[in-house]
C-alpha atoms as a PDB file:
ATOM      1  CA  UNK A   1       0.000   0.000   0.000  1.00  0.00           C
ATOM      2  CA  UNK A   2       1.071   3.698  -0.908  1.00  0.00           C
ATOM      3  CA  UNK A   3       2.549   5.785   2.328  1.00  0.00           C
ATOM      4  CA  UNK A   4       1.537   9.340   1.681  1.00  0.00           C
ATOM      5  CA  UNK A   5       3.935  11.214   3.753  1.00  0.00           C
ATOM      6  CA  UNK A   6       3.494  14.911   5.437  1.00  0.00           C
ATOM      7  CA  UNK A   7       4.388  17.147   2.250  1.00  0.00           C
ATOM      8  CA  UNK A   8       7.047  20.020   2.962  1.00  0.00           C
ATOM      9  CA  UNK A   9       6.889  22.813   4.780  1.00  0.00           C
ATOM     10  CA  UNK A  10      10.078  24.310   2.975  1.00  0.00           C
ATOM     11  CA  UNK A  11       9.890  26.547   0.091  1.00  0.00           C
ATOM     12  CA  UNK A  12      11.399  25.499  -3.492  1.00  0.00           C
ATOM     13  CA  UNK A  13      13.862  28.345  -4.991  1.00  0.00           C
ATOM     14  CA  UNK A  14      11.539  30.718  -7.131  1.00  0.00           C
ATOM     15  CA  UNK A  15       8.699  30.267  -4.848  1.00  0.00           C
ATOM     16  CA  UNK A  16       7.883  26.642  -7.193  1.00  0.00           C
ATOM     17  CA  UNK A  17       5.053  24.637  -5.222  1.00  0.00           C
ATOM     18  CA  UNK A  18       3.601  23.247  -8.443  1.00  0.00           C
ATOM     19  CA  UNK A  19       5.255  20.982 -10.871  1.00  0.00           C
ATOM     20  CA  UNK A  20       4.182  19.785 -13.960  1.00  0.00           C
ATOM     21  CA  UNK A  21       5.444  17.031 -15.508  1.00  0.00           C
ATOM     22  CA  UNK A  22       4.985  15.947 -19.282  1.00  0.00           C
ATOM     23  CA  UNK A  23       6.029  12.638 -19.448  1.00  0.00           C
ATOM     24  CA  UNK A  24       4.654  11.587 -22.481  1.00  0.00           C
ATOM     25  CA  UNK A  25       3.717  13.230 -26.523  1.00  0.00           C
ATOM     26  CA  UNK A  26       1.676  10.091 -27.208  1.00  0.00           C
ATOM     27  CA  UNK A  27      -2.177  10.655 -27.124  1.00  0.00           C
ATOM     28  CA  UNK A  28      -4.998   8.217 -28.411  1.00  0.00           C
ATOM     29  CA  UNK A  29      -6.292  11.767 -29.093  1.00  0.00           C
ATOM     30  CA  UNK A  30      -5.038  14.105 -31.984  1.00  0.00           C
ATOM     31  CA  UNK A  31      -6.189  17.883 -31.325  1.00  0.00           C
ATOM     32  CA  UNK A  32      -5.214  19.317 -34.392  1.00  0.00           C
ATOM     33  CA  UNK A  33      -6.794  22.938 -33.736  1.00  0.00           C
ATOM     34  CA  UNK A  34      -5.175  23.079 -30.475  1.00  0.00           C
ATOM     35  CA  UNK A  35      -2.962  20.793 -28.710  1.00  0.00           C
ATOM     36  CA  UNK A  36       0.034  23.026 -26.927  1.00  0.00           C
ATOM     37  CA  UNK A  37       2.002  20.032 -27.207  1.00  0.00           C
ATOM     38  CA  UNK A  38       1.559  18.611 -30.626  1.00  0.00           C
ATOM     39  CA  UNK A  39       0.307  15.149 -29.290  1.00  0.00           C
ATOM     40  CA  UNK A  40      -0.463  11.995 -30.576  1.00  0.00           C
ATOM     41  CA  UNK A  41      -0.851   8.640 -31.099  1.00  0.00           C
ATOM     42  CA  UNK A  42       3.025   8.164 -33.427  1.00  0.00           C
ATOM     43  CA  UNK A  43       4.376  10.499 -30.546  1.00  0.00           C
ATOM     44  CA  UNK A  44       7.245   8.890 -28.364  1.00  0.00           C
ATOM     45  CA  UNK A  45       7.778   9.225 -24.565  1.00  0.00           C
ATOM     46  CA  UNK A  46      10.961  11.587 -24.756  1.00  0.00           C
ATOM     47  CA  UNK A  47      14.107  11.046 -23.382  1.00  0.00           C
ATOM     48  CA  UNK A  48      13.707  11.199 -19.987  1.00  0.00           C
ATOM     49  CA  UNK A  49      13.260   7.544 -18.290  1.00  0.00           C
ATOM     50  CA  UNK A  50      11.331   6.276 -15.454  1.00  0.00           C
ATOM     51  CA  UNK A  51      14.042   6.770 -13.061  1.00  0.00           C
ATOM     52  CA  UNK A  52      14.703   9.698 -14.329  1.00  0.00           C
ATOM     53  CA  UNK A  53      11.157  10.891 -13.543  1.00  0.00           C
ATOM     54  CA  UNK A  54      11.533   9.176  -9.647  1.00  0.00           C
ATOM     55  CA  UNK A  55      14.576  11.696  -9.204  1.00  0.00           C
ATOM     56  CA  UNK A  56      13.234  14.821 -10.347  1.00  0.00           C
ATOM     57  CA  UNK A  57      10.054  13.496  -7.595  1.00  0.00           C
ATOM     58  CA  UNK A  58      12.635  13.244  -5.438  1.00  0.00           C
ATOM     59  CA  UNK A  59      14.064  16.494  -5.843  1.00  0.00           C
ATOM     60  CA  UNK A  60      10.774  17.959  -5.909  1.00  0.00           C
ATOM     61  CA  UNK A  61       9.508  16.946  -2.571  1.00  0.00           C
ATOM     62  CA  UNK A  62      12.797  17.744  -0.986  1.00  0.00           C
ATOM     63  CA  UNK A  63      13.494  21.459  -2.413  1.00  0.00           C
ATOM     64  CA  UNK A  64       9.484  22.181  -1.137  1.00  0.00           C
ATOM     65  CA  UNK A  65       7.194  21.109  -3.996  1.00  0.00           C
ATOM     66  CA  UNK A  66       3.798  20.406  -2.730  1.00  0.00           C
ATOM     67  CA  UNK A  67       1.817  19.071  -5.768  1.00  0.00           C
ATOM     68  CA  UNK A  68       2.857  17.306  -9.367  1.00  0.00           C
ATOM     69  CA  UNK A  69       0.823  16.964 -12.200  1.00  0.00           C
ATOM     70  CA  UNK A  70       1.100  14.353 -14.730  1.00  0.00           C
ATOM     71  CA  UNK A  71       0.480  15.551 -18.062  1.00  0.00           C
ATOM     72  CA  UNK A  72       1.023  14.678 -21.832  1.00  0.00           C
ATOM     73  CA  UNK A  73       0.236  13.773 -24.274  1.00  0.00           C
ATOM     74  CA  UNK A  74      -2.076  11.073 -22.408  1.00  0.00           C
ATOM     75  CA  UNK A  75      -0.081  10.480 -19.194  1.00  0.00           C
ATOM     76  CA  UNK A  76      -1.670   7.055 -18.468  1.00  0.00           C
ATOM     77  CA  UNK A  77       0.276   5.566 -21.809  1.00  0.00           C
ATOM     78  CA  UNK A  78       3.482   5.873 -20.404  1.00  0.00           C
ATOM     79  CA  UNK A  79       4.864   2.415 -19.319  1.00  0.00           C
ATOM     80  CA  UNK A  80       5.605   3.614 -15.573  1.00  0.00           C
ATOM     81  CA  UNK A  81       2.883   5.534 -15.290  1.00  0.00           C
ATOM     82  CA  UNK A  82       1.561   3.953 -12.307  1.00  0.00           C
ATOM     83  CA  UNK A  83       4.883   3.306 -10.439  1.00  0.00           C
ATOM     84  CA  UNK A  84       5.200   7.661 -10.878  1.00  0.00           C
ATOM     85  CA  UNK A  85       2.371   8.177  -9.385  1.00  0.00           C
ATOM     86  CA  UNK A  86       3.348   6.047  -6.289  1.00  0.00           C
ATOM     87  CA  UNK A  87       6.569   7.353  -5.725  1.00  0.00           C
ATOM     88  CA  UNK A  88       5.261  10.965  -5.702  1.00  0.00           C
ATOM     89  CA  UNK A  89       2.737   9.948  -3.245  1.00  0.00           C
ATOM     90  CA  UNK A  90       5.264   8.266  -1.311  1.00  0.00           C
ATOM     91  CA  UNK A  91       7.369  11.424  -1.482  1.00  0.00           C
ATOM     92  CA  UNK A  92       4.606  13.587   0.500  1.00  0.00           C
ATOM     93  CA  UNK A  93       3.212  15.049  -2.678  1.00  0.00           C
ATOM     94  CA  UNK A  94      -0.024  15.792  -4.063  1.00  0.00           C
ATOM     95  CA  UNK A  95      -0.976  14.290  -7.617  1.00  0.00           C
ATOM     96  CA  UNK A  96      -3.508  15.161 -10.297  1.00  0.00           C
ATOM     97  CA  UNK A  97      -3.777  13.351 -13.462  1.00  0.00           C
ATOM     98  CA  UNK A  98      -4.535  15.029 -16.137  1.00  0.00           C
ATOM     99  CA  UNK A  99      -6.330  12.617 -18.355  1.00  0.00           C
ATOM    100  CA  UNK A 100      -8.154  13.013 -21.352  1.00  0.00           C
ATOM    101  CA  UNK A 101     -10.284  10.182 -19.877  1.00  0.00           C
ATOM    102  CA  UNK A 102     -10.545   7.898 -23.112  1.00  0.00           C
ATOM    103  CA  UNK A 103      -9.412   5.192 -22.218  1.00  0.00           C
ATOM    104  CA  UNK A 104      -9.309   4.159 -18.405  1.00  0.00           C
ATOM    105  CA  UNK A 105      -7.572   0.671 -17.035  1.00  0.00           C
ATOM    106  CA  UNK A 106      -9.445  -1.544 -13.837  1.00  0.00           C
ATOM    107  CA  UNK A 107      -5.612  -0.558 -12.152  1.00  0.00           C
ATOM    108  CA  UNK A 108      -5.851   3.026 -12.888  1.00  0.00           C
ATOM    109  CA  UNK A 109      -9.602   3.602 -11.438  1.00  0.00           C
ATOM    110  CA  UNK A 110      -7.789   2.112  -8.231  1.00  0.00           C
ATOM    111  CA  UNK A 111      -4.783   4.647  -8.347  1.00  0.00           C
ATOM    112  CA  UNK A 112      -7.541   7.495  -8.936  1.00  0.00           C
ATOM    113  CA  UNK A 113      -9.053   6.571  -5.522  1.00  0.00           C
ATOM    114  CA  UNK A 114      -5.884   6.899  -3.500  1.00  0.00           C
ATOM    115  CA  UNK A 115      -6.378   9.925  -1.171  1.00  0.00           C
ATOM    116  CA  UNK A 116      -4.142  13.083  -2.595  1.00  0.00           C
ATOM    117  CA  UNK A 117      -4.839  11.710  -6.062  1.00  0.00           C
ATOM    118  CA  UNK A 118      -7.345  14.041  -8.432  1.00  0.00           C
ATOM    119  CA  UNK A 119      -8.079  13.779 -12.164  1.00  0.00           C
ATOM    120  CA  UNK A 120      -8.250  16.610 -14.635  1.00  0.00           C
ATOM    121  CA  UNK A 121     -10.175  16.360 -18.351  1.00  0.00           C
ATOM    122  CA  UNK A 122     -10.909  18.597 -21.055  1.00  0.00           C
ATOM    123  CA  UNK A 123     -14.630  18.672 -22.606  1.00  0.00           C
ATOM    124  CA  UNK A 124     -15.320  20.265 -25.700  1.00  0.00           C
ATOM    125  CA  UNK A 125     -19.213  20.182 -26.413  1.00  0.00           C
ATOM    126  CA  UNK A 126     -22.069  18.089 -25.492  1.00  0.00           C
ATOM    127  CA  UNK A 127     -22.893  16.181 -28.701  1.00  0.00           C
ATOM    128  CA  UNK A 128     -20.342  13.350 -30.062  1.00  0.00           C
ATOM    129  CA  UNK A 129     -20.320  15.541 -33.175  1.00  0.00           C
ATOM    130  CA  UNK A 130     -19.062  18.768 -31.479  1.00  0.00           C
ATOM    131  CA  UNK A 131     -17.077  17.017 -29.007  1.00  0.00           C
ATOM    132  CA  UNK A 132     -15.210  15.040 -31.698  1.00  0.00           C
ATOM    133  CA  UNK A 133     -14.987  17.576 -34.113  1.00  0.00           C
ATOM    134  CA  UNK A 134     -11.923  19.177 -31.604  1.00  0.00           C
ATOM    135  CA  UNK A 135     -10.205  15.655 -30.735  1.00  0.00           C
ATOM    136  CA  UNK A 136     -10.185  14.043 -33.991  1.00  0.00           C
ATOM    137  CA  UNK A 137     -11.610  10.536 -32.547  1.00  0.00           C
ATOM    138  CA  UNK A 138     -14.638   9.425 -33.313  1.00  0.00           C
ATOM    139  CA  UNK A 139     -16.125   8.032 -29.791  1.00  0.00           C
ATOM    140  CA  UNK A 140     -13.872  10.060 -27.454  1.00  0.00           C
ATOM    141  CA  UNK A 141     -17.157  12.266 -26.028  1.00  0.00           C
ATOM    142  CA  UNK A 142     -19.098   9.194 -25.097  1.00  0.00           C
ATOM    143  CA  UNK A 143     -15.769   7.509 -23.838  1.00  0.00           C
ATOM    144  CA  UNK A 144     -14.559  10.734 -21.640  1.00  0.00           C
ATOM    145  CA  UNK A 145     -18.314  11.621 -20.976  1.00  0.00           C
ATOM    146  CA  UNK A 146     -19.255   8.053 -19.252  1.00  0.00           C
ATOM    147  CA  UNK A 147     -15.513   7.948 -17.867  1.00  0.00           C
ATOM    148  CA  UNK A 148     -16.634  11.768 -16.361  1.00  0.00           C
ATOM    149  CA  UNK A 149     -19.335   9.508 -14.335  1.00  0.00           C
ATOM    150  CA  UNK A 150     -17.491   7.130 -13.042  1.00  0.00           C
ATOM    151  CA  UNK A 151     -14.898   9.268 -11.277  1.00  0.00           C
ATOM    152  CA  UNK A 152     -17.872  10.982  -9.790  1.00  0.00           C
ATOM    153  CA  UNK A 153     -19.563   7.403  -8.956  1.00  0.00           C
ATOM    154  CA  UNK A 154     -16.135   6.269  -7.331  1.00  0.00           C
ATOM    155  CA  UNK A 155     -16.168   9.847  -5.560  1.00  0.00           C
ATOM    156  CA  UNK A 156     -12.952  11.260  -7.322  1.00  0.00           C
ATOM    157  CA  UNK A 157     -12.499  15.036  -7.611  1.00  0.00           C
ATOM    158  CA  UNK A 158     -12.535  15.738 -11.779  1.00  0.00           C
ATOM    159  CA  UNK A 159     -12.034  19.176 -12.984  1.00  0.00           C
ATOM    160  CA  UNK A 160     -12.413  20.236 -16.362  1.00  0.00           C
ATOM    161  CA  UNK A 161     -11.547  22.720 -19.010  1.00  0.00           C
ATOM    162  CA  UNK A 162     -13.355  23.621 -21.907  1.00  0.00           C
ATOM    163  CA  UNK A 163     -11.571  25.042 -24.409  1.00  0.00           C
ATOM    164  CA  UNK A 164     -13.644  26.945 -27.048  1.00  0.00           C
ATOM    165  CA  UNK A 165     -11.834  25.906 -30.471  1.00  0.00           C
ATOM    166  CA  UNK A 166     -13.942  26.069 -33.363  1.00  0.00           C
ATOM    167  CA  UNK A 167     -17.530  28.126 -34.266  1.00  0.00           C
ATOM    168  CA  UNK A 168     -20.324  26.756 -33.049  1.00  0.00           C
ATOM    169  CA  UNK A 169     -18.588  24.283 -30.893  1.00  0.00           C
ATOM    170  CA  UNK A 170     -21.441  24.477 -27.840  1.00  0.00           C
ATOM    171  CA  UNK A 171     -19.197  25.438 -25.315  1.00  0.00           C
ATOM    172  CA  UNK A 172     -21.988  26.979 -22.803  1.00  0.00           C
ATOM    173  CA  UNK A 173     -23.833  23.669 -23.402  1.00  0.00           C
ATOM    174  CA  UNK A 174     -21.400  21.792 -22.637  1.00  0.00           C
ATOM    175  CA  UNK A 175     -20.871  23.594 -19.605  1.00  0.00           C
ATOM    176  CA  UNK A 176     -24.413  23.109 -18.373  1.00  0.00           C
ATOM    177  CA  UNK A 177     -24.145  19.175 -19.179  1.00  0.00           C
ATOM    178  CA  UNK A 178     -21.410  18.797 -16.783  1.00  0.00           C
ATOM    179  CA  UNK A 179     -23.239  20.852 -14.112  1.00  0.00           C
ATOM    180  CA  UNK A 180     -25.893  18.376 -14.122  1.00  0.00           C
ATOM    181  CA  UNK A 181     -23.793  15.798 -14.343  1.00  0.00           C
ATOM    182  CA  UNK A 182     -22.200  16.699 -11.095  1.00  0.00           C
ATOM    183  CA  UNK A 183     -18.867  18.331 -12.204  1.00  0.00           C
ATOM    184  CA  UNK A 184     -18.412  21.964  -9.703  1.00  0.00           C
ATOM    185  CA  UNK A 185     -15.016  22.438 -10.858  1.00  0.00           C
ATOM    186  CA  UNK A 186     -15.690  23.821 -14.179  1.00  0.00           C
ATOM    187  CA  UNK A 187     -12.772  26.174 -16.489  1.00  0.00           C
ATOM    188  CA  UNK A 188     -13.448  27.797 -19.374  1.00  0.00           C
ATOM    189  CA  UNK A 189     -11.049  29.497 -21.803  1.00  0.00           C
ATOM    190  CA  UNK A 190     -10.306  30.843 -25.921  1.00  0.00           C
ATOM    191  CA  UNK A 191      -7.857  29.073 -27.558  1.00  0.00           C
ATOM    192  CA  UNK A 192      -4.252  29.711 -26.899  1.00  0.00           C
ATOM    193  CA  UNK A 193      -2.039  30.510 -29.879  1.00  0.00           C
ATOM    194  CA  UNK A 194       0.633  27.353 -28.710  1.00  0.00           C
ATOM    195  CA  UNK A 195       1.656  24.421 -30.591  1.00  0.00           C
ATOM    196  CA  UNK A 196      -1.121  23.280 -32.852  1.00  0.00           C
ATOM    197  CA  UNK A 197      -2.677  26.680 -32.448  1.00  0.00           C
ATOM    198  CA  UNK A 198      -0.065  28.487 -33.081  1.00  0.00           C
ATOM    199  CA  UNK A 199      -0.055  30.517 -36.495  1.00  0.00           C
ATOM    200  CA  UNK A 200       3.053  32.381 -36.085  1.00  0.00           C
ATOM    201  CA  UNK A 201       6.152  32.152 -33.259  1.00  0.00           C
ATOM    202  CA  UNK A 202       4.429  31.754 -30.042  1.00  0.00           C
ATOM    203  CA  UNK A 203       4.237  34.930 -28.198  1.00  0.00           C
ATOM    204  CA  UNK A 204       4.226  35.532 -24.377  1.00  0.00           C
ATOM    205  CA  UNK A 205       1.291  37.219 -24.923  1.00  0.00           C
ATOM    206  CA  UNK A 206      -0.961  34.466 -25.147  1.00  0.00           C
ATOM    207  CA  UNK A 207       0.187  32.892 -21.526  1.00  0.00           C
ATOM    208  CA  UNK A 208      -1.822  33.756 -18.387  1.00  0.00           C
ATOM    209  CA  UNK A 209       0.774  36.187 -16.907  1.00  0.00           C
ATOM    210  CA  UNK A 210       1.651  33.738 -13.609  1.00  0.00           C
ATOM    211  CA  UNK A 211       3.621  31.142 -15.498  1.00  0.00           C
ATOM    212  CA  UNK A 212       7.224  30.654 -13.317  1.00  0.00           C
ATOM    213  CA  UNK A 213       5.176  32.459 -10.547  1.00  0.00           C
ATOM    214  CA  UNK A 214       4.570  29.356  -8.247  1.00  0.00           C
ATOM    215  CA  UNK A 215       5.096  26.893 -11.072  1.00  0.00           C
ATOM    216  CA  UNK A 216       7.444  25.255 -13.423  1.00  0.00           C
ATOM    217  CA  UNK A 217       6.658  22.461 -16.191  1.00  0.00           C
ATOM    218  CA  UNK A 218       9.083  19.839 -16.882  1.00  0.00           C
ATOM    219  CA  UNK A 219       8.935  18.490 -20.677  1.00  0.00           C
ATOM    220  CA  UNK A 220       9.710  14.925 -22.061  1.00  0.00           C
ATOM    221  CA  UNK A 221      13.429  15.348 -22.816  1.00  0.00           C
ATOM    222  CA  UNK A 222      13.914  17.086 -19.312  1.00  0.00           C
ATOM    223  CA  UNK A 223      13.749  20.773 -20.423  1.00  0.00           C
ATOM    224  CA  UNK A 224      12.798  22.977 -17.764  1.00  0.00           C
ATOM    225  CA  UNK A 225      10.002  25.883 -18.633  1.00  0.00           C
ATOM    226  CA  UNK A 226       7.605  28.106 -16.836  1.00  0.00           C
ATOM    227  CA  UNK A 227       4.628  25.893 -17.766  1.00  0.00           C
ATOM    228  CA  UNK A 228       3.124  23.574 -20.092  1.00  0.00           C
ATOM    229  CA  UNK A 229       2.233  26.550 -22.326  1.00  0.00           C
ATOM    230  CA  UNK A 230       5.624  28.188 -21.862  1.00  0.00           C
ATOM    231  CA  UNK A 231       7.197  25.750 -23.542  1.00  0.00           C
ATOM    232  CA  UNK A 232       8.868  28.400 -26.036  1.00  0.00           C
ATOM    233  CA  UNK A 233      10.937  29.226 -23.150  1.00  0.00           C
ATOM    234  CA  UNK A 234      13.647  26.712 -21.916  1.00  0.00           C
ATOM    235  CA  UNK A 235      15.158  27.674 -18.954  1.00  0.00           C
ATOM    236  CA  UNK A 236      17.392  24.501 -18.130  1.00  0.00           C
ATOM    237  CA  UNK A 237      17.231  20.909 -18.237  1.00  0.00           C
ATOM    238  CA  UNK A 238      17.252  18.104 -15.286  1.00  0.00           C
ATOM    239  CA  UNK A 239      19.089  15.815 -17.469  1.00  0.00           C
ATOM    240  CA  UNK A 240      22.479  15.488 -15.697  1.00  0.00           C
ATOM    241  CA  UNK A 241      21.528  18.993 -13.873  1.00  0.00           C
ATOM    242  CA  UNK A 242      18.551  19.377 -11.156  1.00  0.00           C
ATOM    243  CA  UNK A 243      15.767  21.743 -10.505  1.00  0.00           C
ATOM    244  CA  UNK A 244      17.697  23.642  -7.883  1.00  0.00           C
ATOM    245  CA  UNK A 245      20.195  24.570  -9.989  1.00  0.00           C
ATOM    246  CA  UNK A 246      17.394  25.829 -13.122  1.00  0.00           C
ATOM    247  CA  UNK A 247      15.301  27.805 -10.571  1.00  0.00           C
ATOM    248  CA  UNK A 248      18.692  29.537  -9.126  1.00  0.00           C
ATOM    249  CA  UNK A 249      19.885  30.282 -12.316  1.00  0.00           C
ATOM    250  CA  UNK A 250      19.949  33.541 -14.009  1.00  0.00           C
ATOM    251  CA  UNK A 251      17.877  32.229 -16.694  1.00  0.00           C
ATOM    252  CA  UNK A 252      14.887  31.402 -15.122  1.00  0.00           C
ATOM    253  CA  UNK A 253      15.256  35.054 -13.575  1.00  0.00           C
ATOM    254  CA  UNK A 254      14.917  36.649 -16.938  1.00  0.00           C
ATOM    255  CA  UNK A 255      12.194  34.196 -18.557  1.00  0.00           C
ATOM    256  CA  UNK A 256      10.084  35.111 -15.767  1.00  0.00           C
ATOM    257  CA  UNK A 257      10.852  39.027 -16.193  1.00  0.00           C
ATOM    258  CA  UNK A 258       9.868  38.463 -19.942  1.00  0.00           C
ATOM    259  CA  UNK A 259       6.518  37.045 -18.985  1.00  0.00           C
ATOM    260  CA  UNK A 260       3.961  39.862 -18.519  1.00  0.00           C
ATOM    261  CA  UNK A 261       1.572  39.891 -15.728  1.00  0.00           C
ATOM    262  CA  UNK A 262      -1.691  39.975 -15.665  1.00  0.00           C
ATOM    263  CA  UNK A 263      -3.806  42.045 -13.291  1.00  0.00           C
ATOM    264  CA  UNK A 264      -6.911  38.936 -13.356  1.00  0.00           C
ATOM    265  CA  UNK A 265      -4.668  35.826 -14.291  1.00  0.00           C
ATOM    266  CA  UNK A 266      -6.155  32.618 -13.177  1.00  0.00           C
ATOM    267  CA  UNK A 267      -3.999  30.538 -13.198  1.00  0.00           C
ATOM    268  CA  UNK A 268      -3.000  29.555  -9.197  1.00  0.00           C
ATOM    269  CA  UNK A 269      -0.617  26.964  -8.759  1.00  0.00           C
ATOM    270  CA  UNK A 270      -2.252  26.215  -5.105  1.00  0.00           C
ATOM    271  CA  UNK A 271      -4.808  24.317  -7.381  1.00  0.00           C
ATOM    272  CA  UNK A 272      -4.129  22.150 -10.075  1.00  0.00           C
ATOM    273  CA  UNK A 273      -7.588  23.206 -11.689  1.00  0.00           C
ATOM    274  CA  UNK A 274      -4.474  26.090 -12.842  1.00  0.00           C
ATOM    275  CA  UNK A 275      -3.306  24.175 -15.751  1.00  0.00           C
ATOM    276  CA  UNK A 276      -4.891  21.560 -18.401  1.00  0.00           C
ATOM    277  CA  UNK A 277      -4.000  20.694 -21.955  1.00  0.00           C
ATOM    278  CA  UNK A 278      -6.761  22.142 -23.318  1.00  0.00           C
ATOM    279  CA  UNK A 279      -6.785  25.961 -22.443  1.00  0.00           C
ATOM    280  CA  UNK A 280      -3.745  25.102 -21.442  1.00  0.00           C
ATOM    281  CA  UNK A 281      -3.571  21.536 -19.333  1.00  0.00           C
ATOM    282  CA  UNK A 282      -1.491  24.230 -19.940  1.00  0.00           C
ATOM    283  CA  UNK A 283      -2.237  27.752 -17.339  1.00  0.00           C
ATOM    284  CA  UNK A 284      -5.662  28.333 -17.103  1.00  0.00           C
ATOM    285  CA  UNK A 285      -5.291  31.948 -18.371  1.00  0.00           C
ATOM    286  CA  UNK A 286      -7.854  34.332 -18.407  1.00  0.00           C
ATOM    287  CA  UNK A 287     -11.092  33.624 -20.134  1.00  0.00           C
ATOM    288  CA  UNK A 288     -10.838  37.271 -22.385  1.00  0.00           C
END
């Protein structure tokens, strides 16, 4: 059985309490309109290896992270997916999965229901057509929709984002069909011009203003940035180096001085409801 230890009471350099870590490009799921982080199903799992991943935890917990979040890509298709989650519970951390909710294993349902464990989704309309229309699989509404249910049968916090893509996608709907299904931890956001999105060179413009402020994203080859959406700006890597050292370094000084606040950002790294892939998974930036 998983220990979950008292998390730390220390501080990580930068003020960093939330972590996000993108362990995996591969997604069932392909997101053309949107996806910050080019996903999909030919997508590999990066560089970085499991143990890898259990140091960085390690490092985490001990410099005074308090919560990870698994990310992709689809998190739950990378092969130590599980034994992650463990060791950051058994490290004193809090977890959310972000999930797009697809595809769910009998083993992962039970790792969902560990206290200090909460799952994350993105919904996009409330008709298979609308809904699919932004993921590019046929069946993924009904699949995250009944998955949606479950959680909330089993008694799981979910949050969700919904990301308003393309016209007419029925994002107020959609809205309203989770209320009644029993969702309370609702986002909703525009499209963020990152990744698949993104017409031009990204811009810091289109991140919520509190990226680096309380949070730091870790990608798939072990690139340091100030979130999932910030991905445009490396700041360091933990292969062969540590987080320490990337949020002491000058670097990660002046990518956070580049960043431009805003006044009404949402984004707040005491909550993982802060970041999902779909407004994005990553920040939850202002709905504008």
């Amino acid at each position: 059985m998983t220990a979950v230890l008292e998390p730390p009471t220390n501080t990580a350099p930068g003020g960093v309490t939330f972590l996000e870590l993108e362990i995996t490009g591969r997604c069932q799921l392909t997101c053309s309109s949107h996806c910050y982080a080019e996903a999909g199903p030919t997508k590999g799992h990066g560089t970085m290896t499991g143990d890898d991943w259990k140091t960085v935890i390690e490092e985490a917990a001990r410099i005074g992270v308090r919560k990870v979040q698994f990310i992709g890509g689809e998190p739950t298709l990378h092969p130590d997916f599980a034994d992650l989650v463990d060791h950051a519970l058994d490290q004193g951390l809090g977890v959310q999965v972000y999930s797009n909710l697809y595809r769910v294993k009998l083993e992962h349902w039970a790792l969902f229901e560990q206290p200090g464990v909460s799952l994350a989704t993105s919904y996009y309309a409330d008709t298979d057509d609308g809904h699919d229309a932004v993921t590019g699989r046929t069946g993924s509404h009904a699949a995250t929709r009944a998955n949606i249910i479950e959680a909330l049968r089993r008694g799981i916090h979910v949050q969700v984002g919904i990301v308003d893509v393309l016209d007419g996608q029925r994002v107020d709907q959609a809205r309203a069909d989770l209320e009644e299904l029993g969702v309370t931890d609702i986002n909703m956001d525009r499209v963020r011009g990152v990744g698949n999105a993104s017409k031009v060179l990204p811009s810091t413009s289109e991140l919520c203003g509190n990226c680096a402020s309380g949070r730091a994203a870790i990608m798939p080859d072990g690139t340091v940035t100030p979130c999932v959406l910030g991905r445009f700006l490396p700041t360091g890597s933990v292969k062969g180096g540590s987080l320490k050292t990337v949020f002491e370094s000058d670097r990660w000084g002046q990518v956070k001085e580049l960043i431009p606040p805003r006044a009404h950002a949402a984004c707040t790294p005491a909550d993982s409801n802060d970041c999902d892939p779909s407004r994005t998974p990553a920040c939850n930036p202002k709905y504008n």
